[in-house]
Every structure is written in structure tokens, then in C-alpha cells.
C-alpha atoms as a PDB file:
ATOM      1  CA  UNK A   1       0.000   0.000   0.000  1.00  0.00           C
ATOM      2  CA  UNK A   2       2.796   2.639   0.680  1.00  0.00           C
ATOM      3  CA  UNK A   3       4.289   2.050  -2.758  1.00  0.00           C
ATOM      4  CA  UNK A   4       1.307   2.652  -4.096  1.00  0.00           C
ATOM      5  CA  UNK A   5       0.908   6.443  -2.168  1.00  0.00           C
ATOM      6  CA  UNK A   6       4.749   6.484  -3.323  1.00  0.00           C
ATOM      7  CA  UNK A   7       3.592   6.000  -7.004  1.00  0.00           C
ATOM      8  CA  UNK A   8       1.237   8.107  -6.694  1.00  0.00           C
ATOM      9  CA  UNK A   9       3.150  11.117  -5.075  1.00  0.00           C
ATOM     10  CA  UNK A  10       5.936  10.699  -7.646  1.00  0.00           C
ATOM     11  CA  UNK A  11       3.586  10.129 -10.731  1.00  0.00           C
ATOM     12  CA  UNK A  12       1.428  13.787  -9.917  1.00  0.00           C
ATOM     13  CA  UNK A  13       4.821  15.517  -9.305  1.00  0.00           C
ATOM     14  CA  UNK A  14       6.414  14.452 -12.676  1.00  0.00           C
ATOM     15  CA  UNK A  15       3.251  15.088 -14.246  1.00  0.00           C
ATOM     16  CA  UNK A  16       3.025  18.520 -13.600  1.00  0.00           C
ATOM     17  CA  UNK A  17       6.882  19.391 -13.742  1.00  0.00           C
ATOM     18  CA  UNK A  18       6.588  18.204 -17.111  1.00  0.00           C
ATOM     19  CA  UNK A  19       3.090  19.924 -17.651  1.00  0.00           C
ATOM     20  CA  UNK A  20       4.779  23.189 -16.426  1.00  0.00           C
ATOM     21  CA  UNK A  21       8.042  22.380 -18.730  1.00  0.00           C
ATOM     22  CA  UNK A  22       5.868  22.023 -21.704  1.00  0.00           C
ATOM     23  CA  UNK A  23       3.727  25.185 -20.713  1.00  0.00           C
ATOM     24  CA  UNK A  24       6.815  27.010 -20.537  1.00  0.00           C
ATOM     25  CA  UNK A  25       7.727  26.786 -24.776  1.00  0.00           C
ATOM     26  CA  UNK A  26       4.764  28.532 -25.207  1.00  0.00           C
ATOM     27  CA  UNK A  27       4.340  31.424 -22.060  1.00  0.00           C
ATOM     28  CA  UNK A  28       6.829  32.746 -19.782  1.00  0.00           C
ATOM     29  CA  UNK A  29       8.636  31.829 -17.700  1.00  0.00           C
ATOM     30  CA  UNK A  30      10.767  29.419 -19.433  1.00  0.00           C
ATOM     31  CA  UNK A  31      11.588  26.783 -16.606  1.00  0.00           C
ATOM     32  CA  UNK A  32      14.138  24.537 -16.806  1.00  0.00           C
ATOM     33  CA  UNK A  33      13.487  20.836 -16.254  1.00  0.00           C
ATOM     34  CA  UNK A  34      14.717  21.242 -12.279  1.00  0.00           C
ATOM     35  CA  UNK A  35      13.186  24.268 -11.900  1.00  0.00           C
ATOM     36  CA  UNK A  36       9.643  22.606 -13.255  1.00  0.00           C
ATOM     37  CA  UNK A  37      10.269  19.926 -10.741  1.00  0.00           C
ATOM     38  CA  UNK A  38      10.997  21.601  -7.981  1.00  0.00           C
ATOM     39  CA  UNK A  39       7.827  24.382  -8.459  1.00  0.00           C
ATOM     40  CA  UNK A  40       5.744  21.166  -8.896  1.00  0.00           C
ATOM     41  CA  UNK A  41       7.455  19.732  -5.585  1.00  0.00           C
ATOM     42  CA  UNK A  42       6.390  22.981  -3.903  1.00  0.00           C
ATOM     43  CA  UNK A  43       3.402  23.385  -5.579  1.00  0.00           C
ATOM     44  CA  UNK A  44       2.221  19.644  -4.359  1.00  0.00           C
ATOM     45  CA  UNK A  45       2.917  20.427  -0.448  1.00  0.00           C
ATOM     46  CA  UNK A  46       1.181  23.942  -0.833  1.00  0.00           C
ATOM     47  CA  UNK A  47       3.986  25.768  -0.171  1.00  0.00           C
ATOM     48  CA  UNK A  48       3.710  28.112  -3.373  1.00  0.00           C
ATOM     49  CA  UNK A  49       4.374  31.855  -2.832  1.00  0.00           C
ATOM     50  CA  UNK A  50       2.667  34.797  -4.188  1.00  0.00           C
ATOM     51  CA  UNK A  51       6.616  35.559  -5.769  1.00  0.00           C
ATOM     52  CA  UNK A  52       5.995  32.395  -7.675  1.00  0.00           C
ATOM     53  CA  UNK A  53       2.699  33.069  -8.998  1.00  0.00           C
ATOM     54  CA  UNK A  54       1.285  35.969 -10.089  1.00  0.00           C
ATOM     55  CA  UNK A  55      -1.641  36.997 -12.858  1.00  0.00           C
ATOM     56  CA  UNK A  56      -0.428  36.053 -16.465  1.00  0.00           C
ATOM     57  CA  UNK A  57       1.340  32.776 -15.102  1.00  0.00           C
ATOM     58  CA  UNK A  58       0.605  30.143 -17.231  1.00  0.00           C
ATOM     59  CA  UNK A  59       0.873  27.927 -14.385  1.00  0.00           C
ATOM     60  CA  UNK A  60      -1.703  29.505 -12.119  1.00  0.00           C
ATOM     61  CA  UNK A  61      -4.584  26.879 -12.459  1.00  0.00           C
ATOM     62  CA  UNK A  62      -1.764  24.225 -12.520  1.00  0.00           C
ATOM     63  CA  UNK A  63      -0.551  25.191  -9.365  1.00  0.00           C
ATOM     64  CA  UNK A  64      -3.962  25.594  -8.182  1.00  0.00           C
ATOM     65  CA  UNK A  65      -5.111  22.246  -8.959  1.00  0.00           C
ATOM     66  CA  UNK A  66      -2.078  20.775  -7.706  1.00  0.00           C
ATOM     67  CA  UNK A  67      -2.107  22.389  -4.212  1.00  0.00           C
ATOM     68  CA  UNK A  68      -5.885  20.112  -4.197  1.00  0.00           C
ATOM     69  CA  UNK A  69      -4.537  17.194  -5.423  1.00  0.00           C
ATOM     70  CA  UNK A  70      -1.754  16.902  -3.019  1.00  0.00           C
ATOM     71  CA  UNK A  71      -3.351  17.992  -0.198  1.00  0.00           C
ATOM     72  CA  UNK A  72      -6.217  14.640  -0.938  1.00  0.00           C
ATOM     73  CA  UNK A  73      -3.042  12.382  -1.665  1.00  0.00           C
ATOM     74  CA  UNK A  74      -1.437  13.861   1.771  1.00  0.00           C
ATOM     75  CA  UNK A  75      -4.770  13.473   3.722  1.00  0.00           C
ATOM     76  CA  UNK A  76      -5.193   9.593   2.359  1.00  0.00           C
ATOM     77  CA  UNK A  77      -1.650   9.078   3.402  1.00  0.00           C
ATOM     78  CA  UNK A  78      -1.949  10.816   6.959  1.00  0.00           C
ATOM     79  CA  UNK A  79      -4.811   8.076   7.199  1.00  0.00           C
ATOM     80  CA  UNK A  80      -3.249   5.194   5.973  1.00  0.00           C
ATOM     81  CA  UNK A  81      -0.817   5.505   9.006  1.00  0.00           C
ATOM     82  CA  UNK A  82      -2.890   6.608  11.489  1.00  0.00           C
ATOM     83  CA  UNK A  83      -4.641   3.802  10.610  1.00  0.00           C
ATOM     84  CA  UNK A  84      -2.031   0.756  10.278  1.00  0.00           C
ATOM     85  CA  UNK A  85      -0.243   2.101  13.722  1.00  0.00           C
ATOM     86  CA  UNK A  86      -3.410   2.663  16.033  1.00  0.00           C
ATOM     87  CA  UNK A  87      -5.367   0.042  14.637  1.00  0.00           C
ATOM     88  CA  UNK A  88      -8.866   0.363  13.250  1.00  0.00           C
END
């Protein structure tokens, strides 16, 4: 089950980096690969700063939607353990 939430985590993250790699041929900024992982890194424990997005980012809804989706993969996880070390 944790390589699952493991899987999960890493699959979102990439997804997004490359999402906001891609994005960034067309709109400014121009990431780098890092630079699109580590914003999606950030982005996934809600720890984005208003420096890092601002109106006419072409990430904004990305981030957005990213920030949710973590948070439910966090939340599941946070269960899972609770769960397996207290019991049910």
C-alpha cells in the first residue's frame, strides 16, 4: 500500500513538472526541467508563494489544482498511518 501512495506522489509531481516544462515553450517563464520539478514539488505540499505566482502565469490553475490534489493524496496518506499504527 505505501508504494502505491509512493507512485502516486511521484507520478502527480512528474506530471506537472513536465506539464509546467511544456507550458513554458509557449508562455513565460521558461523553466528549466529542475526548476519545473521543484515548483511542482512545492506546488504539491502547498507551499507556493505569491513571488511564484502571479496573474499572467501560465501555471496559475496548474498550481492551483495541484495544491488540491496533493493535499487529498497527503490526507489519504496521513490516514493510511494513522490507521495501520493505532489500529482500526
Amino acid at each position: 500500500m505505501l508504494l502505491a501512495w509512493l507512485s502516486a506522489y511521484a507520478l502527480v509531481v512528474s506530471l506537472f513538472a513536465v506539464a509546467y516544462f511544456v507550458l513554458g515553450f509557449h508562455y513565460t517563464p521558461h523553466p528549466t526541467l529542475a526548476q519545473a520539478f521543484l515548483e511542482s514539488t512545492t506546488a504539491f505540499h502547498g507551499g507556493v508563494y505569491l513571488e511564484q505566482v502571479h496573474p499572467g502565469y501560465s501555471t496559475n490553475m496548474g498550481c492551483s489544482f495541484e495544491v488540491v490534489t496533493g493535499l487529498v493524496i497527503e490526507g489519504f496518506f496521513i490516514a493510511m498511518l494513522v490507521q495501520r499504527f493505532f489500529g482500526k
